[in-house]
C-alpha atoms as a PDB file:
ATOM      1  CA  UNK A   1     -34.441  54.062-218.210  1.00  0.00           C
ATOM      2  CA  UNK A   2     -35.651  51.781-215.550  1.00  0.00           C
ATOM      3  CA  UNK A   3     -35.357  47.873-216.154  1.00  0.00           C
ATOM      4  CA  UNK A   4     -37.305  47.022-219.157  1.00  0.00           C
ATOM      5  CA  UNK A   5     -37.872  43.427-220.730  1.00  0.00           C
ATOM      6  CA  UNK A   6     -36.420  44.325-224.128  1.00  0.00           C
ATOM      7  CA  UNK A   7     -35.391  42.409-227.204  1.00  0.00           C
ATOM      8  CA  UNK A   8     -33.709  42.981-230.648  1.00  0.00           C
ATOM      9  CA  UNK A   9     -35.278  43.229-233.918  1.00  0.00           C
ATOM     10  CA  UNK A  10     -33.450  40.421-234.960  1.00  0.00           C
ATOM     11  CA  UNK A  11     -34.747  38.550-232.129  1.00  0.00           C
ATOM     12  CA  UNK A  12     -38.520  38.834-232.647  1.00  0.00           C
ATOM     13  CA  UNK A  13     -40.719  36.164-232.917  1.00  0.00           C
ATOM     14  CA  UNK A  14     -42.277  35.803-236.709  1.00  0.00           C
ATOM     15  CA  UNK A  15     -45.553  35.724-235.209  1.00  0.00           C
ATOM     16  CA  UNK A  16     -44.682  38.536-232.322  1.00  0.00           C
ATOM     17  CA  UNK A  17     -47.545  40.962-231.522  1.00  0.00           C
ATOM     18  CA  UNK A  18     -46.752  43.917-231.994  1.00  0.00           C
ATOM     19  CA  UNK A  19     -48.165  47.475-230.272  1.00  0.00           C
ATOM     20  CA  UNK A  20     -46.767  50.958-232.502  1.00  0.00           C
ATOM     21  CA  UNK A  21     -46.799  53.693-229.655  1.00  0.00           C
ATOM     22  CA  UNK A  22     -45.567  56.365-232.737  1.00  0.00           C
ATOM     23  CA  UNK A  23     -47.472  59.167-233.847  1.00  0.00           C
ATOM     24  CA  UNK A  24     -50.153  59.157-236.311  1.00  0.00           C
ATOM     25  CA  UNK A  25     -47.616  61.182-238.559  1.00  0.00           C
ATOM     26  CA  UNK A  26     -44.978  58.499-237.708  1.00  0.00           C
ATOM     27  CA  UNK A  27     -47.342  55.672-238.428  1.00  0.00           C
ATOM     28  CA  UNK A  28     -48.811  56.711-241.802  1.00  0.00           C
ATOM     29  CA  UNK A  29     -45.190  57.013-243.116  1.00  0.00           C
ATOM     30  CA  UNK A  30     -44.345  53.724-242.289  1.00  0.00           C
ATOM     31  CA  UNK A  31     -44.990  50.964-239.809  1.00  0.00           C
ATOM     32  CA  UNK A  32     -45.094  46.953-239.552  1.00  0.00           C
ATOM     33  CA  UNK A  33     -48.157  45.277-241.478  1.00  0.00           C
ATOM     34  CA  UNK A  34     -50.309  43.786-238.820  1.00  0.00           C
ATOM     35  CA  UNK A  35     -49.390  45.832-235.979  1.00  0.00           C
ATOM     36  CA  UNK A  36     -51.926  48.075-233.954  1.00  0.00           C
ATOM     37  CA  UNK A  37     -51.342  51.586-233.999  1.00  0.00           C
ATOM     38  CA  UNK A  38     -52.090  53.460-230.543  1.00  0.00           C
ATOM     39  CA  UNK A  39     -49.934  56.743-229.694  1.00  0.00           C
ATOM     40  CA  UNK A  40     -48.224  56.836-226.414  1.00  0.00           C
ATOM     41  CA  UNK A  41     -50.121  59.233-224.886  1.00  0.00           C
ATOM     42  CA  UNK A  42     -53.495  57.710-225.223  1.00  0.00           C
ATOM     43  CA  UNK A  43     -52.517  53.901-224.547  1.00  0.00           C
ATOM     44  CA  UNK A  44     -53.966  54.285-220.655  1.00  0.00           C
ATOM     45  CA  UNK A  45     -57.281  55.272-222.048  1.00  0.00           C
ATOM     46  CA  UNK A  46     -57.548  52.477-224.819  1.00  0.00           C
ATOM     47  CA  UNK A  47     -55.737  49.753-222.344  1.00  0.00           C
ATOM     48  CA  UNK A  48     -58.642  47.951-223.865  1.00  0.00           C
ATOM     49  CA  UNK A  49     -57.728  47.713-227.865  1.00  0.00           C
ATOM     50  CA  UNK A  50     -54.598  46.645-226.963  1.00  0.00           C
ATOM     51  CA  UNK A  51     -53.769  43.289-228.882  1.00  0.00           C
ATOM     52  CA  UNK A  52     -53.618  40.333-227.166  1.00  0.00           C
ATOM     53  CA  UNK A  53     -50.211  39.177-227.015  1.00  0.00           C
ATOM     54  CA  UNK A  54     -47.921  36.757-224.657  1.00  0.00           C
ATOM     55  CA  UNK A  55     -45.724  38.807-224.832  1.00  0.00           C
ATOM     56  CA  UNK A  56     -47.239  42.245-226.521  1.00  0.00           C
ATOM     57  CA  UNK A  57     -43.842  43.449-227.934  1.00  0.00           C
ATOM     58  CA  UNK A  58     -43.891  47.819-228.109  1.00  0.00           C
ATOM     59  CA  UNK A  59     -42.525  49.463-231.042  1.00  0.00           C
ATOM     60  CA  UNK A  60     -41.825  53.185-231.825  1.00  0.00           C
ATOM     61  CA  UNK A  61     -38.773  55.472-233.354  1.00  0.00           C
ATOM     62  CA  UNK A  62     -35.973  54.626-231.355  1.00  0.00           C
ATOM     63  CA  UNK A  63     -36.975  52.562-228.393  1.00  0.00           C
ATOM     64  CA  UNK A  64     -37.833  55.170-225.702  1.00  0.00           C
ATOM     65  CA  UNK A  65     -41.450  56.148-226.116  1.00  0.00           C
ATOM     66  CA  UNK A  66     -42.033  51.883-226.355  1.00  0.00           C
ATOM     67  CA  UNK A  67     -39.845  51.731-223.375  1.00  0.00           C
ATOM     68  CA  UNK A  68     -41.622  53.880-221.006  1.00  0.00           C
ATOM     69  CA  UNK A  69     -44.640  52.374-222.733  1.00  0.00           C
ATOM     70  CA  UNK A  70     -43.643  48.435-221.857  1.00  0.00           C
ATOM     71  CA  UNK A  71     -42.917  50.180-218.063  1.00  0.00           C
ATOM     72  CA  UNK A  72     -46.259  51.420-217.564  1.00  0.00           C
ATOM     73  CA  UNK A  73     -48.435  48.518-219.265  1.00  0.00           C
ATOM     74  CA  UNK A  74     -45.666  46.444-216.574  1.00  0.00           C
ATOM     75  CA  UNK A  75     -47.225  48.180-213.665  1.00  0.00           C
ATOM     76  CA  UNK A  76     -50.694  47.558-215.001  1.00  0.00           C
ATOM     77  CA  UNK A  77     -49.810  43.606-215.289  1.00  0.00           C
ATOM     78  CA  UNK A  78     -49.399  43.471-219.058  1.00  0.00           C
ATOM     79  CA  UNK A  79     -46.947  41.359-219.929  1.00  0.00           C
ATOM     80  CA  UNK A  80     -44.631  43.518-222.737  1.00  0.00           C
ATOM     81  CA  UNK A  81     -41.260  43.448-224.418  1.00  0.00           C
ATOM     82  CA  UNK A  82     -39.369  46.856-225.616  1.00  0.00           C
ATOM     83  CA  UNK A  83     -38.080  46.165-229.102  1.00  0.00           C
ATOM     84  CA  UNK A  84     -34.720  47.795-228.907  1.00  0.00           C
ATOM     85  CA  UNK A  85     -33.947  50.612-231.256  1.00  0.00           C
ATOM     86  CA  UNK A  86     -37.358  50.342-232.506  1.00  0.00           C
ATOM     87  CA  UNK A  87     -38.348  51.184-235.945  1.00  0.00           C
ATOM     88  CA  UNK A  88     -34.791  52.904-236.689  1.00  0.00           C
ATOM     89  CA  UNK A  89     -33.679  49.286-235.752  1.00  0.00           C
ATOM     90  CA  UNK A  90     -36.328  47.451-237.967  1.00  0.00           C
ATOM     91  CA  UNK A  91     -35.389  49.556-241.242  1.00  0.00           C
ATOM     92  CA  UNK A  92     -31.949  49.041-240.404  1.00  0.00           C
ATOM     93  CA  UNK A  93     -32.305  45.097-240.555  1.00  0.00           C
ATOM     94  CA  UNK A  94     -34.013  45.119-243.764  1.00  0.00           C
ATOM     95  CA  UNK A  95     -37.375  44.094-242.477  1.00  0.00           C
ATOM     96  CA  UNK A  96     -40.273  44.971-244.083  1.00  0.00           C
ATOM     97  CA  UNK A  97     -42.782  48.179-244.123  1.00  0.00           C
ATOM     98  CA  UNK A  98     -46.134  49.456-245.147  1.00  0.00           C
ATOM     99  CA  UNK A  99     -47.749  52.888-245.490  1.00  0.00           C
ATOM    100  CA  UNK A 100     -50.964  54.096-244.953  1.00  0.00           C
ATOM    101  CA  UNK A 101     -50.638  56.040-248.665  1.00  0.00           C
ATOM    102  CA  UNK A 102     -49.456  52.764-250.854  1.00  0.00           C
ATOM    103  CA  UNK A 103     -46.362  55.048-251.147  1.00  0.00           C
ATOM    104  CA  UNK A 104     -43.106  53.639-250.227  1.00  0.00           C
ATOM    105  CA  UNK A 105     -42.203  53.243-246.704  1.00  0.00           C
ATOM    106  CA  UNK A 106     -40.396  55.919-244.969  1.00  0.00           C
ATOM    107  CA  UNK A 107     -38.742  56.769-241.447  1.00  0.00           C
END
């Protein structure tokens, strides 16, 4: 992948904003409380609901789809950080998750 900004979960800011490029299926199972959900393929049409953020850090599975996200929104002047192994990452250090059913958080 080309030369992203990226950084690790670990990393992360406590008050980092954060973008969730995932799926809607994705999302619903489990995602970061506070972060705004927009699906990869429709984040150049709603360039305009994106959060405010200095940086905007881009989440999704595994780090790809928020990678060629962070690219793009790059080339559009957005300043963006890939967060490196994404939500696989996030789980993996413990940090927490909501759902959109109350249910437990899942991957």
């Amino acid at each position: 992948m080309q030369n992203v900004p990226e950084i690790s979960v670990q990393d992360l800011p406590a008050d980092a904003v954060i973008l969730d490029v995932r799926e809607d299926d994705e999302w619903a199972a489990g995602h970061v409380e506070g972060a705004t959900h927009v699906p990869l393929g429709e984040v150049p049409q709603r360039l305009g609901e994106l959060p405010d953020g200095d940086p905007l850090y881009v989440i999704c599975r595994s780090g790809n789809r928020s990678g060629r996200a962070v690219a793009w929104l790059g080339q559009q002047g957005v300043e963006s950080v890939n967060v490196a192994g994404g939500m696989r990452a996030w789980a993996a250090a413990g940090r927490p998750m909501v759902s959109d059913a109350g249910a437990p958080a899942v991957l």
